[in-house]
N, C-alpha and C. Protein backbone atom coordinates (compact mmCIF):
# COMPACT_ATOMS: atom_id res chain seq x y z
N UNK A 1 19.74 1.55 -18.19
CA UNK A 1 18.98 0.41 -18.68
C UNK A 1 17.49 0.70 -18.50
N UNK A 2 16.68 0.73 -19.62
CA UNK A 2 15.16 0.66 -19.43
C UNK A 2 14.51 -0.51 -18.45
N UNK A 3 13.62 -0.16 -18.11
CA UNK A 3 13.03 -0.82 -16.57
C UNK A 3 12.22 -2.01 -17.32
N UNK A 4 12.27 -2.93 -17.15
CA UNK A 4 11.42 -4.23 -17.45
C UNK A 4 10.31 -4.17 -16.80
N UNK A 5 10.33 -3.88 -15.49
CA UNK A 5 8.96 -3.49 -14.16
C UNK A 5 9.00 -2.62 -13.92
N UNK A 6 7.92 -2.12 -13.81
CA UNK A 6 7.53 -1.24 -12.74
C UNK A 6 6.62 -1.70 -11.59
N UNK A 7 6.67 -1.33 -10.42
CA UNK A 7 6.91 -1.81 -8.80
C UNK A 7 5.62 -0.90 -8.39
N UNK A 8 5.07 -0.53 -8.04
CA UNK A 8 3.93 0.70 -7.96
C UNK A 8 3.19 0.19 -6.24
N UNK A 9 3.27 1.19 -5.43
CA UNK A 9 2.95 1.86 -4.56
C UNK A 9 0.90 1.80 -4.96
N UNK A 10 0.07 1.68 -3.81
CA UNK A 10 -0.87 2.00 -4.01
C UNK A 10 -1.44 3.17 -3.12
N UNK A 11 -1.53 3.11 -2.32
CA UNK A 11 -2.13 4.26 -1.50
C UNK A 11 -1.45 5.88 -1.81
N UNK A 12 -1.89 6.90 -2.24
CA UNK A 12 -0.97 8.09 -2.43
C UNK A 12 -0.79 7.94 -3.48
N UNK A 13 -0.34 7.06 -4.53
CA UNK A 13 0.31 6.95 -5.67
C UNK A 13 -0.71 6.61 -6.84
N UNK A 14 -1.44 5.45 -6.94
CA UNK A 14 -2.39 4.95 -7.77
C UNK A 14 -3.50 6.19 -7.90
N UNK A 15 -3.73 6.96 -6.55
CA UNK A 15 -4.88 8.06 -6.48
C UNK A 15 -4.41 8.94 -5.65
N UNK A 16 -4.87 10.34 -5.67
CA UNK A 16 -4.59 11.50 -4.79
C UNK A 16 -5.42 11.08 -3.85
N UNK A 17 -4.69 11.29 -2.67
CA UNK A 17 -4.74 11.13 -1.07
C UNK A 17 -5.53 12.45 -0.72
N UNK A 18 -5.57 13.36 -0.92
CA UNK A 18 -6.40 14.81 -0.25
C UNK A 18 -7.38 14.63 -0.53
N UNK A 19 -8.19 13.93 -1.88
CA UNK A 19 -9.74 14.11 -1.82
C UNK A 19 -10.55 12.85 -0.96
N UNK A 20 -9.90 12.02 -1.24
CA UNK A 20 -10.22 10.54 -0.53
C UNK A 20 -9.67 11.02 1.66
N UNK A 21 -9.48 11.52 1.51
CA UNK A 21 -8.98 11.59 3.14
C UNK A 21 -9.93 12.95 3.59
N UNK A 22 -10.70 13.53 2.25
CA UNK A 22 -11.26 14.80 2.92
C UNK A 22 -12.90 13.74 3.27
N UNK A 23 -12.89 12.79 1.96
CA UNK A 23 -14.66 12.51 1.77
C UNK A 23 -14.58 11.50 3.42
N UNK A 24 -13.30 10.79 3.65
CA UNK A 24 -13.42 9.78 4.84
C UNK A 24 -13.32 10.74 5.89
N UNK A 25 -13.00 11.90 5.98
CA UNK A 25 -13.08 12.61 7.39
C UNK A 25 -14.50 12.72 7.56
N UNK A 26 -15.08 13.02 6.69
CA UNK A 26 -16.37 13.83 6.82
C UNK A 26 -17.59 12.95 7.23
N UNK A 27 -16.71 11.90 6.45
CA UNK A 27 -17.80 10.36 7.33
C UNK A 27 -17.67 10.21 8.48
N UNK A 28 -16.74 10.06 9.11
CA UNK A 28 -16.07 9.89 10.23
C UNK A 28 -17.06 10.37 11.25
N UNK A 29 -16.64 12.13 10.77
CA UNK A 29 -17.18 13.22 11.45
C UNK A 29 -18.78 12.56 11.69
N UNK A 30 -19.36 12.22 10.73
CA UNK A 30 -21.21 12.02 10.50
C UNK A 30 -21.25 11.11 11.40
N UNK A 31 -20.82 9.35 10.91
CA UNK A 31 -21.24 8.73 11.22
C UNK A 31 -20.15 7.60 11.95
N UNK A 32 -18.93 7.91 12.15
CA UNK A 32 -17.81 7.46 12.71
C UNK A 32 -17.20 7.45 14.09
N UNK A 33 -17.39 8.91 14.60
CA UNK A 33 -16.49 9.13 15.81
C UNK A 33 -16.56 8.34 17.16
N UNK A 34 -16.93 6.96 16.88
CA UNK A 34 -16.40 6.06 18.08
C UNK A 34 -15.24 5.57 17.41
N UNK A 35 -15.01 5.28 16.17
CA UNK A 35 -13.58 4.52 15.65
C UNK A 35 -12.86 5.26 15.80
N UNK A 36 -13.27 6.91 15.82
CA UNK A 36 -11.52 7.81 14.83
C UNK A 36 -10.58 7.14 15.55
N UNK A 37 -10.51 7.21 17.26
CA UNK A 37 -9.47 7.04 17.86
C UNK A 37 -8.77 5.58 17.59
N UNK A 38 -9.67 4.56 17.57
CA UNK A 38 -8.79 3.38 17.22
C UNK A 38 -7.78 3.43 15.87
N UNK A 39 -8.81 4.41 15.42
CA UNK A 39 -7.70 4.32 13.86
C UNK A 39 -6.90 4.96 13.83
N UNK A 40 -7.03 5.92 14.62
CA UNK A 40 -5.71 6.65 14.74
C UNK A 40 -4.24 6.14 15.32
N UNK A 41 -4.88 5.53 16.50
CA UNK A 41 -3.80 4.52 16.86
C UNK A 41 -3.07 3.35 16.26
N UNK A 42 -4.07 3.07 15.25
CA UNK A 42 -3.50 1.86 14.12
C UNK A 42 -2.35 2.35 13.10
N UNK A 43 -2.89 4.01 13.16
CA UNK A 43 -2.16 4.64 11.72
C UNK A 43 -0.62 5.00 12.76
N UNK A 44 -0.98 5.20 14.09
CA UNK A 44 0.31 5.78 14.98
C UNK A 44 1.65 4.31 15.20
N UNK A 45 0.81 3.15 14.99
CA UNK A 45 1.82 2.25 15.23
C UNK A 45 2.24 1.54 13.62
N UNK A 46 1.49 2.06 12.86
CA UNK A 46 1.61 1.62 11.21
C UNK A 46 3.10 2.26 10.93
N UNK A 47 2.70 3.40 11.91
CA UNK A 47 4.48 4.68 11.25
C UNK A 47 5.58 3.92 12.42
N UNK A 48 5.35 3.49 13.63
CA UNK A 48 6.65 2.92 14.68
C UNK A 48 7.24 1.75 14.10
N UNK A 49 5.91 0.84 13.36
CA UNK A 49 6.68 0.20 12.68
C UNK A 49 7.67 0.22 11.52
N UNK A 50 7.24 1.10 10.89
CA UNK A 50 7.73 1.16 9.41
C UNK A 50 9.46 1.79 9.50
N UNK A 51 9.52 3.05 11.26
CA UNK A 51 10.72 3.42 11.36
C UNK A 51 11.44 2.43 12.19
N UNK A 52 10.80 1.52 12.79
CA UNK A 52 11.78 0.62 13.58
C UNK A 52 12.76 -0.65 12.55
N UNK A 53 13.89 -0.35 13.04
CA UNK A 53 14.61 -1.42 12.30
C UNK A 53 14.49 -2.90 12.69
N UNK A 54 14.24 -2.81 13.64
CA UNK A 54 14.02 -4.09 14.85
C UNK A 54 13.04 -4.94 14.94
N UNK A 55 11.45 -4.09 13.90
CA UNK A 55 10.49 -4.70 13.76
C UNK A 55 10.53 -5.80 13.64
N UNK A 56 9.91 -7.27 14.42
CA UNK A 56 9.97 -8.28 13.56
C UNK A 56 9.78 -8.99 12.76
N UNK A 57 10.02 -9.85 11.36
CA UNK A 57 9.75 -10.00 10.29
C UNK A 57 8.10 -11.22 10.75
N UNK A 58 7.68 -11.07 9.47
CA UNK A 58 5.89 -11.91 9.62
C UNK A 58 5.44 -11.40 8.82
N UNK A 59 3.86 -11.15 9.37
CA UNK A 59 2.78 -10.49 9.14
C UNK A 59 2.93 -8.90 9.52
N UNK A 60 3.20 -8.20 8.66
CA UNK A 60 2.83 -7.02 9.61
C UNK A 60 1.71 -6.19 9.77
N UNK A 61 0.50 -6.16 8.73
CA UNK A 61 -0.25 -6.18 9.25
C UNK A 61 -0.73 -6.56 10.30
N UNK A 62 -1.00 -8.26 10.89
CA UNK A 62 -1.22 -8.95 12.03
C UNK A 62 -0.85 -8.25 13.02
N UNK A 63 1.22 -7.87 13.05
CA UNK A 63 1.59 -7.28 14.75
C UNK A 63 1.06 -5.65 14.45
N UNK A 64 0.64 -4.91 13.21
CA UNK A 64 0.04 -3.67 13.35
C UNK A 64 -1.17 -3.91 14.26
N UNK A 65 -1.91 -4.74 13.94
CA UNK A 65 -3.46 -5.04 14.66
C UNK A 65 -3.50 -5.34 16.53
N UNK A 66 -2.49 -6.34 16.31
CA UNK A 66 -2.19 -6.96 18.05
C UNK A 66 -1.80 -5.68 18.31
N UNK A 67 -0.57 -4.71 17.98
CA UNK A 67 -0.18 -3.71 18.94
C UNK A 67 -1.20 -2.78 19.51
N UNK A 68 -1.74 -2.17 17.97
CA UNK A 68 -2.95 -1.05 18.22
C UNK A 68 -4.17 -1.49 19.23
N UNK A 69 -4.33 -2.50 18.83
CA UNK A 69 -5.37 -3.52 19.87
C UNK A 69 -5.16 -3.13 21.14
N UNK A 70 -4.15 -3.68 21.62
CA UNK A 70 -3.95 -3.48 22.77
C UNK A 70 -3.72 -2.55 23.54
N UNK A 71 -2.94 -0.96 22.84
CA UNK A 71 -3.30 0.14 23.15
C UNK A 71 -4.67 0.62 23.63
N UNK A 72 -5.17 -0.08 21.89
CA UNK A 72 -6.62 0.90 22.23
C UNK A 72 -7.86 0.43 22.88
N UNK A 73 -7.58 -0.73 24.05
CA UNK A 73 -8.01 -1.44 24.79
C UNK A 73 -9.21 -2.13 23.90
N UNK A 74 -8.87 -2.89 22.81
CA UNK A 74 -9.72 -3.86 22.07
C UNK A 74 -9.08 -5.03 21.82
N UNK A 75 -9.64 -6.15 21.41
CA UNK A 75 -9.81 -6.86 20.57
C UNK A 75 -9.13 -7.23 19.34
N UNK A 76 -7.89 -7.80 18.89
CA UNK A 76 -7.33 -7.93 17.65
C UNK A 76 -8.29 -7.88 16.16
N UNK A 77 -9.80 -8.69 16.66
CA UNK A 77 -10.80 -8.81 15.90
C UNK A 77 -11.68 -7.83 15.65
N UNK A 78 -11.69 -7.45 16.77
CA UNK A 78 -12.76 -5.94 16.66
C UNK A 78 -11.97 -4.89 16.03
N UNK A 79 -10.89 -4.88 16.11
CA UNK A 79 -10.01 -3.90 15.43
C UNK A 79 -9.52 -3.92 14.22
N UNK A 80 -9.81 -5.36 13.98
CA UNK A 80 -9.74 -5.85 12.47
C UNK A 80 -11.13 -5.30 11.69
N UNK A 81 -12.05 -5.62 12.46
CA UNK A 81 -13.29 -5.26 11.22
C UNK A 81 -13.48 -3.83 11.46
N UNK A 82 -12.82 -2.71 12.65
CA UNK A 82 -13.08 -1.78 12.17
C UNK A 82 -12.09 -1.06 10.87
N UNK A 83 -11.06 -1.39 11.21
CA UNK A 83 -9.88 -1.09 9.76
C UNK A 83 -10.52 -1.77 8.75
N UNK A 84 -10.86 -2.46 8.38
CA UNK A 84 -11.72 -3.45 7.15
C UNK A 84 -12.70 -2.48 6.71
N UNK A 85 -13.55 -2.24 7.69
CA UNK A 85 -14.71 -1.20 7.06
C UNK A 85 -14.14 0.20 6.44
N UNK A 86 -13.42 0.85 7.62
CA UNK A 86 -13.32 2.37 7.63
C UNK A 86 -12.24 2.56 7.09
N UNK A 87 -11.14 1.19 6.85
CA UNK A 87 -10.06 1.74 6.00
C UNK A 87 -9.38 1.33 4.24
N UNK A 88 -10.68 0.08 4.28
CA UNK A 88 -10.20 -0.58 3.15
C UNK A 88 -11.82 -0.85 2.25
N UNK A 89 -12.76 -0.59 3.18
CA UNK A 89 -13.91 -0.43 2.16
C UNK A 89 -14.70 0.44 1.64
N UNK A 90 -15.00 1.23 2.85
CA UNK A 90 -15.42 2.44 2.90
C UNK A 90 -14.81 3.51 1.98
N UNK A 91 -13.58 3.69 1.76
CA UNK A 91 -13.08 4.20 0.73
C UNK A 91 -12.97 3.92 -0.63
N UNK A 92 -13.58 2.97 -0.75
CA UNK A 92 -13.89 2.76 -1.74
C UNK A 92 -14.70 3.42 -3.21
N UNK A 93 -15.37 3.93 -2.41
CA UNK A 93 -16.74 5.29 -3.23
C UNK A 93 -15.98 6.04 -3.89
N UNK A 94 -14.66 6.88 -2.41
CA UNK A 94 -13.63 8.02 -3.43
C UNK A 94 -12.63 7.91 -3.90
N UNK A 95 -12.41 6.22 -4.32
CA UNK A 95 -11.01 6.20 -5.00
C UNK A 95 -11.14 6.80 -6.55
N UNK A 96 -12.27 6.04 -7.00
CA UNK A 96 -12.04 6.22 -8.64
C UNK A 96 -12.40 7.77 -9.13
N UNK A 97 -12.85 8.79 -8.26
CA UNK A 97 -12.88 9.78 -8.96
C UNK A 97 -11.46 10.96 -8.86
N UNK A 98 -10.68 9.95 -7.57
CA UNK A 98 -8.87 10.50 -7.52
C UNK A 98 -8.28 9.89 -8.10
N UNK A 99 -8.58 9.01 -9.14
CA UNK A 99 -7.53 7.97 -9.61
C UNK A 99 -6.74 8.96 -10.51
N UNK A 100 -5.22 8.71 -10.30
CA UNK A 100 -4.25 9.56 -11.61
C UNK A 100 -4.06 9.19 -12.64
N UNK A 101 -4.92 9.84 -13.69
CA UNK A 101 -5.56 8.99 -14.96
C UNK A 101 -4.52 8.93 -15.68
N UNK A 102 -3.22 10.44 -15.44
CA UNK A 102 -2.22 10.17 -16.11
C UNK A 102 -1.33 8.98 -16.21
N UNK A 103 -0.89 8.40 -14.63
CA UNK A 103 -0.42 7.16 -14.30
C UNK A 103 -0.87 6.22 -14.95
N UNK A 104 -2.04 5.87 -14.56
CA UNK A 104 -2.74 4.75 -15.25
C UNK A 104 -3.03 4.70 -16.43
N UNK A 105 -2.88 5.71 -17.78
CA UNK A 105 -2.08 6.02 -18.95
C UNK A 105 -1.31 5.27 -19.71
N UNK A 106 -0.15 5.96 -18.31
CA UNK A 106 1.26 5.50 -18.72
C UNK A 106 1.27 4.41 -18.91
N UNK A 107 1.18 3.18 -17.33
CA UNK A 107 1.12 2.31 -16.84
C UNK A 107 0.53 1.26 -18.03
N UNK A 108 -0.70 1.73 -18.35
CA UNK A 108 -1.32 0.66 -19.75
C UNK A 108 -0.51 0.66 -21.05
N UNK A 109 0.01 2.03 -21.42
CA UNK A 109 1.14 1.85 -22.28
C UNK A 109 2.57 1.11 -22.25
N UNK A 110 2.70 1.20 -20.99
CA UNK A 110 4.20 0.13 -20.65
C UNK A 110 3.65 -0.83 -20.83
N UNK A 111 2.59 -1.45 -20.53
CA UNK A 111 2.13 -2.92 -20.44
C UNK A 111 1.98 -3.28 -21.74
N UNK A 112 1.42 -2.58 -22.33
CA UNK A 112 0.90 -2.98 -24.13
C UNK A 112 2.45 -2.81 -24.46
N UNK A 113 3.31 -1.88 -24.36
CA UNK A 113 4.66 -2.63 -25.03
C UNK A 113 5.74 -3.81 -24.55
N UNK A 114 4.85 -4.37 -23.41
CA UNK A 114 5.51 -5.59 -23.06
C UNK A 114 5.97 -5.48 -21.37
N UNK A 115 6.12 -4.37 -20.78
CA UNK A 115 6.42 -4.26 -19.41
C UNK A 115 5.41 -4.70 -18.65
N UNK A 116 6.43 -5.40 -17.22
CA UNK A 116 5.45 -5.95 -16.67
C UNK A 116 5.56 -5.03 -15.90
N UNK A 117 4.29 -5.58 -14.45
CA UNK A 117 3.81 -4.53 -13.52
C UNK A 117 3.28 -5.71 -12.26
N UNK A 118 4.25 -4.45 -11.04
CA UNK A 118 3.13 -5.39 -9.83
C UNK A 118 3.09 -4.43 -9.20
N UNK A 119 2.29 -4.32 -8.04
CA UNK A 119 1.33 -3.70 -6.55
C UNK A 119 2.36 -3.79 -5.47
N UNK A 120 3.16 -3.41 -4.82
CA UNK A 120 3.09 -3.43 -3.34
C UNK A 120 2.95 -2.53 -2.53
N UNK A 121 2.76 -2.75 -1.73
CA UNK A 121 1.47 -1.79 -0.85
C UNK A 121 1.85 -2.51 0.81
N UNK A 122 1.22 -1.61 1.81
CA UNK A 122 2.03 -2.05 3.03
C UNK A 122 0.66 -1.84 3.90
N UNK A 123 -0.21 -2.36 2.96
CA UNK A 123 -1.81 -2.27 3.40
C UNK A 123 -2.30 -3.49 2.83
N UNK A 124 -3.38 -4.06 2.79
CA UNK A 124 -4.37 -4.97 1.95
C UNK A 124 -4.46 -4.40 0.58
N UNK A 125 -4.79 -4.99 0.07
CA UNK A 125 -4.66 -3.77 -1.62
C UNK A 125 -5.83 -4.41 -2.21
N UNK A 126 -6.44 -5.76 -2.33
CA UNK A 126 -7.46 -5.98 -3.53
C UNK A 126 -8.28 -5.43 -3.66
N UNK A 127 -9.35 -5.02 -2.56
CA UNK A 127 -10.62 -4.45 -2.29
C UNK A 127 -10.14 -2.86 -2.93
N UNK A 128 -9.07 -1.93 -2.37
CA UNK A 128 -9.18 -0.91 -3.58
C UNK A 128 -8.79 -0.75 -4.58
N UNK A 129 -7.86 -1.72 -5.07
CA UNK A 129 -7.81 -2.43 -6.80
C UNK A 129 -9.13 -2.53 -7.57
N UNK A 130 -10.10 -3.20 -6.88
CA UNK A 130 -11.36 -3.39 -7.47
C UNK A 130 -12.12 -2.18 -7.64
N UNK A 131 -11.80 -1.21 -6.56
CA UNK A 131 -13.01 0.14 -6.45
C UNK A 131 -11.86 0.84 -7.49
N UNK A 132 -10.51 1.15 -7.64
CA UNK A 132 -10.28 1.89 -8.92
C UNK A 132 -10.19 1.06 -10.53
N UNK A 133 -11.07 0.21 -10.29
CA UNK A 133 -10.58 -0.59 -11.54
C UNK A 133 -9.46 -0.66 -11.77
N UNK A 134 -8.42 -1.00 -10.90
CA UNK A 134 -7.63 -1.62 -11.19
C UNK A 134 -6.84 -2.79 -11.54
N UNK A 135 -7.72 -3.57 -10.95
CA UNK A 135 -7.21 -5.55 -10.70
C UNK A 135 -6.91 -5.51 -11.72
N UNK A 136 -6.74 -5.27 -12.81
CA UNK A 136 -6.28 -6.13 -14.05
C UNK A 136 -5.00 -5.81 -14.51
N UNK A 137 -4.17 -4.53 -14.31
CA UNK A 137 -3.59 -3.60 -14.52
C UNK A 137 -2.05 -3.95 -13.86
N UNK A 138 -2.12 -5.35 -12.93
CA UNK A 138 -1.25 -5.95 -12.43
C UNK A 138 -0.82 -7.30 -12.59
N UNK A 139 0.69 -8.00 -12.78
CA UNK A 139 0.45 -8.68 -13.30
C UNK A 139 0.81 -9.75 -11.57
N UNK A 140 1.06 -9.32 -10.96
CA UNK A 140 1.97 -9.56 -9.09
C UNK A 140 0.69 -8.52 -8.18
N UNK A 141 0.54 -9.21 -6.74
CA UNK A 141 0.11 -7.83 -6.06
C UNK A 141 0.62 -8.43 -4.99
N UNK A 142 1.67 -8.14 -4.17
CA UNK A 142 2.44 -8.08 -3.35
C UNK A 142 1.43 -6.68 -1.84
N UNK A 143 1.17 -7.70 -1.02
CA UNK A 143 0.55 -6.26 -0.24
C UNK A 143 0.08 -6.98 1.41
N UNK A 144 0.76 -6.30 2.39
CA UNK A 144 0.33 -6.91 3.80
C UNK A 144 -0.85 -6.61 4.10
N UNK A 145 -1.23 -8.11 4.60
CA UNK A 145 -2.15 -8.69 5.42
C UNK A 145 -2.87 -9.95 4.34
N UNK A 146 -2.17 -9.80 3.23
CA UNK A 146 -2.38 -10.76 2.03
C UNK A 146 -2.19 -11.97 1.86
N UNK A 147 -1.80 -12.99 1.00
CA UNK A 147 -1.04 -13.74 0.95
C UNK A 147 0.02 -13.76 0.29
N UNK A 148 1.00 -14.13 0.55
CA UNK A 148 2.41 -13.50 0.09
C UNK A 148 2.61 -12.35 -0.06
N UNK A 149 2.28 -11.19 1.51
CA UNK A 149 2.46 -10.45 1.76
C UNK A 149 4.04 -10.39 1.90
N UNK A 150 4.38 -9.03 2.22
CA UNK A 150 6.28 -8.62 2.43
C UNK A 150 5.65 -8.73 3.94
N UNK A 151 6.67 -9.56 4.50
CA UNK A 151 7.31 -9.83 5.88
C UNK A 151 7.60 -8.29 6.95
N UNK A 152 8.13 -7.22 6.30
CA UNK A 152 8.50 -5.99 6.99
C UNK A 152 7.62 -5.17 6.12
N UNK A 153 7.45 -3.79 6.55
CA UNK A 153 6.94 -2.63 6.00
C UNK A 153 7.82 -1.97 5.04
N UNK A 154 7.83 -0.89 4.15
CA UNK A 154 8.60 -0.22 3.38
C UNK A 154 9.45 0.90 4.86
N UNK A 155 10.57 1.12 5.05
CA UNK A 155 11.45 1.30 3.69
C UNK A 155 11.88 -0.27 3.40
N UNK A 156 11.65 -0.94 4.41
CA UNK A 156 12.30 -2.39 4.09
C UNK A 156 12.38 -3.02 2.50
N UNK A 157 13.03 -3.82 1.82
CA UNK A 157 12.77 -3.85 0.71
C UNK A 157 12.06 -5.15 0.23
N UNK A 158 11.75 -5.64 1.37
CA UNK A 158 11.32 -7.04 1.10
C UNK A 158 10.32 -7.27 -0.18
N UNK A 159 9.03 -6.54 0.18
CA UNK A 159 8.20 -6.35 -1.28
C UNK A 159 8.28 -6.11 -1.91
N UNK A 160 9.53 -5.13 -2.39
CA UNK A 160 9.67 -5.25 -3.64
C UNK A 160 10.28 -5.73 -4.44
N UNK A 161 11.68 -6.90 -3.09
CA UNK A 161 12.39 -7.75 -3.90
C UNK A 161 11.39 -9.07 -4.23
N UNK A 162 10.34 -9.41 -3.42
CA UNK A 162 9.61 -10.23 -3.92
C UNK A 162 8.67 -10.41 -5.11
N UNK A 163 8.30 -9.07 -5.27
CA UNK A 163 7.61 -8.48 -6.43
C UNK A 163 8.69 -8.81 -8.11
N UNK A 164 9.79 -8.70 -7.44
CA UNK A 164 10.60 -9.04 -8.67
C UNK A 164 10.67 -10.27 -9.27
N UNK A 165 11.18 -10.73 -7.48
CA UNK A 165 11.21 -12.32 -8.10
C UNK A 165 10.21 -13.31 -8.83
N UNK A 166 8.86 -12.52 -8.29
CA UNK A 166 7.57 -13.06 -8.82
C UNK A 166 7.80 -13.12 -10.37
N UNK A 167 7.88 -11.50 -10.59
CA UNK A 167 7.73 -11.01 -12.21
C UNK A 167 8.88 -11.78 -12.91
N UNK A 168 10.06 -12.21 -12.31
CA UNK A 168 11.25 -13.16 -12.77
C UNK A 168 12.10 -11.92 -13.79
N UNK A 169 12.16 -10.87 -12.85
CA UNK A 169 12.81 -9.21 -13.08
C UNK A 169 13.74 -9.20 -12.34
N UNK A 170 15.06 -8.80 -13.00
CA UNK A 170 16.13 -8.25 -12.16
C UNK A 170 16.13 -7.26 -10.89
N UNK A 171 16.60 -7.36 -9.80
CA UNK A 171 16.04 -5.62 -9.01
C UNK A 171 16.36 -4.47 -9.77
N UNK A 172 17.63 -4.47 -10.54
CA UNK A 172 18.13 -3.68 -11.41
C UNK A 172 17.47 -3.12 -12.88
N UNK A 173 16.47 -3.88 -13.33
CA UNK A 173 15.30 -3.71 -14.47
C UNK A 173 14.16 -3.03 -13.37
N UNK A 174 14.00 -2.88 -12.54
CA UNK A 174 12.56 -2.78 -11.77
C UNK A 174 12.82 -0.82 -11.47
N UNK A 175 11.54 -0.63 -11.98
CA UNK A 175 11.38 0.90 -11.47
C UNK A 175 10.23 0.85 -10.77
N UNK A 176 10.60 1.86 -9.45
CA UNK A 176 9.49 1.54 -8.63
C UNK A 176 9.19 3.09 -8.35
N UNK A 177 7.84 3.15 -8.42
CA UNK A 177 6.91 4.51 -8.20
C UNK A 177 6.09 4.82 -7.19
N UNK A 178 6.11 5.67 -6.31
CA UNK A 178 5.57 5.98 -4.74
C UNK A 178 5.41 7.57 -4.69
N UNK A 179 4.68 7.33 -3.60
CA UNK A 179 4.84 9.29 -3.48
C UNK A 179 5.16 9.24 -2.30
N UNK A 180 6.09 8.49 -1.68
CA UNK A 180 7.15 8.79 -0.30
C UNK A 180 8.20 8.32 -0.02
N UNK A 181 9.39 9.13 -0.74
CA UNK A 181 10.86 8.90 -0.94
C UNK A 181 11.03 8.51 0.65
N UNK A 182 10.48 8.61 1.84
CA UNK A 182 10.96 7.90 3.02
C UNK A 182 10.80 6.66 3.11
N UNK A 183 9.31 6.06 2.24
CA UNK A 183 8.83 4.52 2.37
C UNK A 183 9.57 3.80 1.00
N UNK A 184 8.66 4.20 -0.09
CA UNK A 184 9.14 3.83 -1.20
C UNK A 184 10.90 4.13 -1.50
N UNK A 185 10.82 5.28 -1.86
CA UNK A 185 12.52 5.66 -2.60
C UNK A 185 13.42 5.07 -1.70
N UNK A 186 13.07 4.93 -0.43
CA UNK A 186 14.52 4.30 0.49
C UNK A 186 14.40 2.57 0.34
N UNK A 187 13.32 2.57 0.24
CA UNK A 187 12.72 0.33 0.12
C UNK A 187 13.80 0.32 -1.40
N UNK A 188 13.35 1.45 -2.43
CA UNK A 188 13.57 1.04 -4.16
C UNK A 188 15.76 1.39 -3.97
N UNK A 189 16.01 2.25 -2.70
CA UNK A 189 17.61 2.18 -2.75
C UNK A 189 17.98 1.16 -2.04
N UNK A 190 17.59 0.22 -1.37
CA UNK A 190 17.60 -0.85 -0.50
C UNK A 190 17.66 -1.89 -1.36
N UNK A 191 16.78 -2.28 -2.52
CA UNK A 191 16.30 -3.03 -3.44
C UNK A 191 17.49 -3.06 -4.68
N UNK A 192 18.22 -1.70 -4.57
CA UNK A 192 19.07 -1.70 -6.06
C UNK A 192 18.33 -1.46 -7.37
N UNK A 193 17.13 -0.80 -7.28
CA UNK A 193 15.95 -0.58 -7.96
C UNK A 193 16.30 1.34 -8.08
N UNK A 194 15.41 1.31 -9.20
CA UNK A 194 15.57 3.28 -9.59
C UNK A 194 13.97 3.09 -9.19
N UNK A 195 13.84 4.82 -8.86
CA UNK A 195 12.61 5.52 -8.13
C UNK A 195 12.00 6.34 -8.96
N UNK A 196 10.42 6.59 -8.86
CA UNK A 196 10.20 7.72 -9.20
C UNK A 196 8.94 8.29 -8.36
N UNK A 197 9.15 9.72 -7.83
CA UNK A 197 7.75 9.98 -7.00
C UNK A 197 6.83 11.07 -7.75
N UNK A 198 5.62 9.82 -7.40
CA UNK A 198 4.53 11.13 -7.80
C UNK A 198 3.78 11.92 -7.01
């Protein structure tokens, strides 16, 4: 059966991850290295969550922030505006020159023949929607720390069964696209959804 949706992954997927992770090291390196470590610890409990089955359902952004926080002897708040800056704005500069022009191609062609399209993402997503010109390109954006964020992280399938229900899409019409058959492809076999990685 041809896919009515497509489900789309942002981080890794919407843009190549190696040039955007080389230009944010190098900041880091310049003008960063009191955060690296907090962020590192944010990114170390971003992955405990995502493999724990046990996680509990909410915000997960929120218990990403409280945990790392408290590791990294801060502040839920202070740890919020440093992920805000260094992970969702600041990157901003090198999304649009990694954007996969092929994807976003495609993506406008499914749409002009009638397919719909949503975002989920297991991050905040608007702020780099806007830096790849993307906001428009969706018709759902499903993404934690949002509103009507997914409750669990991927592989869980929560976002993307919500993403469906939004679009008023079967899970079975929905193709969902990621570039990590551990997050995505296992959330899209969870979901009853077909995969594709880029």
């Amino acid at each position: 059966m041809p896919a009515r949706a497509w489900l789309i992954d942002l981080d890794g997927t919407l843009y190549r991850a190696l040039p955007v992770k080389l230009g944010m090291a190098l900041e880091l390196a310049l003008f960063g290295w009191t955060v690296a470590a907090p962020l590192r610890c944010f990114r170390h409990v971003h992955e405990e969550l995502r493999r724990d089955p046990a996680a509990p359902a909410g915000d997960p952004f929120a218990l990403q922030l409280e945990r790392a926080a408290a590791r990294a002897g801060l502040g839920p708040r202070e740890l919020e505006a440093i992920v805000r800056e260094w992970m969702l704005e600041r990157p901003g500069k090198w999304l649009r020159p990694a954007r996969r022009s092929g994807l976003f191609a495609e993506l406008a062609q499914f749409r002009a023949a009638g397919g719909k399209s949503a975002l989920v993402s297991d991050y905040p997503a608007r702020a780099k929607l806007r830096a790849l010109g993307a906001a428009d390109l969706f018709d759902v954006v499903v993404a934690a720390g949002e509103p009507e964020g997914p409750p669990r992280l991927k592989p869980a399938p929560d976002g993307l069964l919500g993403a469906a229900r939004a679009l008023g899409v079967d899970p079975a019409e929905c193709l969902v696209i990621g570039d990590r058959d551990d997050a995505d492809g296992e959330a899209a076999r969870r979901a009853g959804m077909a995969f594709r990685r880029v």
